[in-house]
Protein backbone atom coordinates (compact mmCIF):
# COMPACT_ATOMS: atom_id res chain seq x y z
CA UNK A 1 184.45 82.38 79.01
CA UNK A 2 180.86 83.90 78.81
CA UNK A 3 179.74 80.57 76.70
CA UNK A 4 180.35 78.27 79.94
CA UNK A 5 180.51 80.85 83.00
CA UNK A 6 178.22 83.48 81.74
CA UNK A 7 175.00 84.14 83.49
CA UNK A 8 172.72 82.75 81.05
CA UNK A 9 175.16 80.24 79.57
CA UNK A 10 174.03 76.54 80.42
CA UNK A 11 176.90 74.39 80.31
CA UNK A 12 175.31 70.97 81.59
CA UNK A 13 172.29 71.82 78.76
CA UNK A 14 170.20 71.04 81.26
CA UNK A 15 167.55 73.96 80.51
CA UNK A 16 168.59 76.12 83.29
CA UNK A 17 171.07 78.90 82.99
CA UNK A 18 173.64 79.34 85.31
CA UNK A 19 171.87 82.11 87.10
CA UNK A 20 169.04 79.90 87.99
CA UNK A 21 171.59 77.49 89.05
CA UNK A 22 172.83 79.55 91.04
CA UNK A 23 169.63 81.04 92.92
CA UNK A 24 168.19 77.45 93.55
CA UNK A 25 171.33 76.00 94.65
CA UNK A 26 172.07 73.33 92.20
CA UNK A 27 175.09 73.17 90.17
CA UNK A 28 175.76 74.03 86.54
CA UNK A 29 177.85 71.54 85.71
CA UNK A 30 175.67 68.47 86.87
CA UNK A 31 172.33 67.94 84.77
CA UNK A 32 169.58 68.52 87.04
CA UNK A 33 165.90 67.78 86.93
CA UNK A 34 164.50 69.07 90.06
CA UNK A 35 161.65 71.37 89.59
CA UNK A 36 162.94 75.16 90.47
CA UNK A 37 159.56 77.08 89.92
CA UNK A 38 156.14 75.46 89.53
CA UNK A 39 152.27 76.67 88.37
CA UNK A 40 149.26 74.86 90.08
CA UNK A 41 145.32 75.56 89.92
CA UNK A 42 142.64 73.53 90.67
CA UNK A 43 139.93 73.44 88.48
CA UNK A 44 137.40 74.41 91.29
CA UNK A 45 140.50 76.90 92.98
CA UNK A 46 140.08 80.62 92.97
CA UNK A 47 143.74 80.83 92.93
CA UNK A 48 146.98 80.13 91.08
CA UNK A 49 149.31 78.81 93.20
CA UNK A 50 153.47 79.86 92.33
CA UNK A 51 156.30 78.48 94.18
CA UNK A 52 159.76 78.21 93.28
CA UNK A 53 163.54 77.51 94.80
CA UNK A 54 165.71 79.97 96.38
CA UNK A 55 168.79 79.40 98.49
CA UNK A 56 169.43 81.07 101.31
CA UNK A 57 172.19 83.68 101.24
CA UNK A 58 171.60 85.27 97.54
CA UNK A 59 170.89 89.21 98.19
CA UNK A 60 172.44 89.84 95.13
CA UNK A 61 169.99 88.69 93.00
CA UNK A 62 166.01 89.30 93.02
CA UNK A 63 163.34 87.60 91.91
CA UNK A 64 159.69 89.21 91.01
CA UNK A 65 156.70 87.50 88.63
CA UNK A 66 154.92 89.19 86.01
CA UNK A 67 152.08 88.33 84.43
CA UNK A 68 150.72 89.36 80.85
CA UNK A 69 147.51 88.42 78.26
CA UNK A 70 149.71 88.98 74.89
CA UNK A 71 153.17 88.64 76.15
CA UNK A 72 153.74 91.98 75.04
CA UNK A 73 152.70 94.14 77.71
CA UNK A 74 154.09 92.72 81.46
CA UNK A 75 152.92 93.67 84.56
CA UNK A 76 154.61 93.02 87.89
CA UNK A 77 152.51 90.64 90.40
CA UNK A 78 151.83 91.50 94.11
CA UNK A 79 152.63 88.45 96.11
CA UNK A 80 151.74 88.69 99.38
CA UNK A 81 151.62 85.72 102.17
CA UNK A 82 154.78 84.24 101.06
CA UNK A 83 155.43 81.52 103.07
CA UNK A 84 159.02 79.64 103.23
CA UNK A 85 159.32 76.12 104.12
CA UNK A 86 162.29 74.94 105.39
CA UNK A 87 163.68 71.68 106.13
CA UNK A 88 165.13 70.45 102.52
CA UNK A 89 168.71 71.29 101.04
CA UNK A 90 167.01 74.77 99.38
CA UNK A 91 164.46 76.43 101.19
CA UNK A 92 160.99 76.32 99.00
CA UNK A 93 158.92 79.52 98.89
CA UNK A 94 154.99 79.52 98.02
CA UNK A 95 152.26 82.19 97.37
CA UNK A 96 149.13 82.25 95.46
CA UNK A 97 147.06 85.06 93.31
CA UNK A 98 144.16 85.53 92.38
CA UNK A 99 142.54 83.31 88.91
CA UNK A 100 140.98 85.63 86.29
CA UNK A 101 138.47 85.06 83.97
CA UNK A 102 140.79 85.25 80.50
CA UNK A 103 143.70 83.73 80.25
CA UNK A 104 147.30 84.95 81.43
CA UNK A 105 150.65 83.97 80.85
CA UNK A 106 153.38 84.55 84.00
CA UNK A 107 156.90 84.60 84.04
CA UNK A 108 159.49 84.95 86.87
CA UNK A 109 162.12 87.57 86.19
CA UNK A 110 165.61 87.64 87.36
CA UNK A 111 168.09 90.68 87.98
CA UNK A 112 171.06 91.88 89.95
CA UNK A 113 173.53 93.77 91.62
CA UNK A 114 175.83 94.94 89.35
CA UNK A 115 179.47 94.87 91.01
């Protein structure tokens, strides 16, 4: 049944769809608050720092940011220097970008393998 084992179906209604669920590791049928992908800059910081959640194990599935000024036109973001910390359940990943002067909206994207 797509509406409880689909991808994007949430069947705890706990905001994250079952594909998130299943790239950070937590499970979809257990409401769960634990932060999965996260924003920081300091007002003085040159940078934006990203990180997010990703198991170990999960080639199947592929994660890349984007970033756009009207939400209309996307463009893919170069992270380089990602750095993985271990030593939790999930291993937490980290990188940072450049801040511009205007504002931008980012997104993380999801795909994957089709069978």
């Amino acid at each position: 049944d797509e509406a409880v084992s689909g991808r994007l179906a949430d069947p705890d209604r706990d905001g994250r769809a079952n594909i998130w669920e299943y790239v950070s590791g937590s499970k979809p049928e257990v409401v769960d608050r634990q932060q999965v992908f996260g924003l920081a800059a300091d007002r003085d910081d040159e940078r934006v720092h990203i990180d997010w959640t990703k198991r170990e194990g999960v080639d199947d599935i592929h994660m890349a940011f984007e970033s756009s000024s009207d939400l209309q036109q996307w463009e893919a973001l170069d992270l380089q220097g990602v750095e993985v910390q271990l030593g939790g359940p999930v291993p937490r990943h980290s990188a940072s970008i450049p801040r511009e002067n205007q504002a931008r909206y980012l997104r993380a994207v999801l795909t994957w393998d089709q069978p």
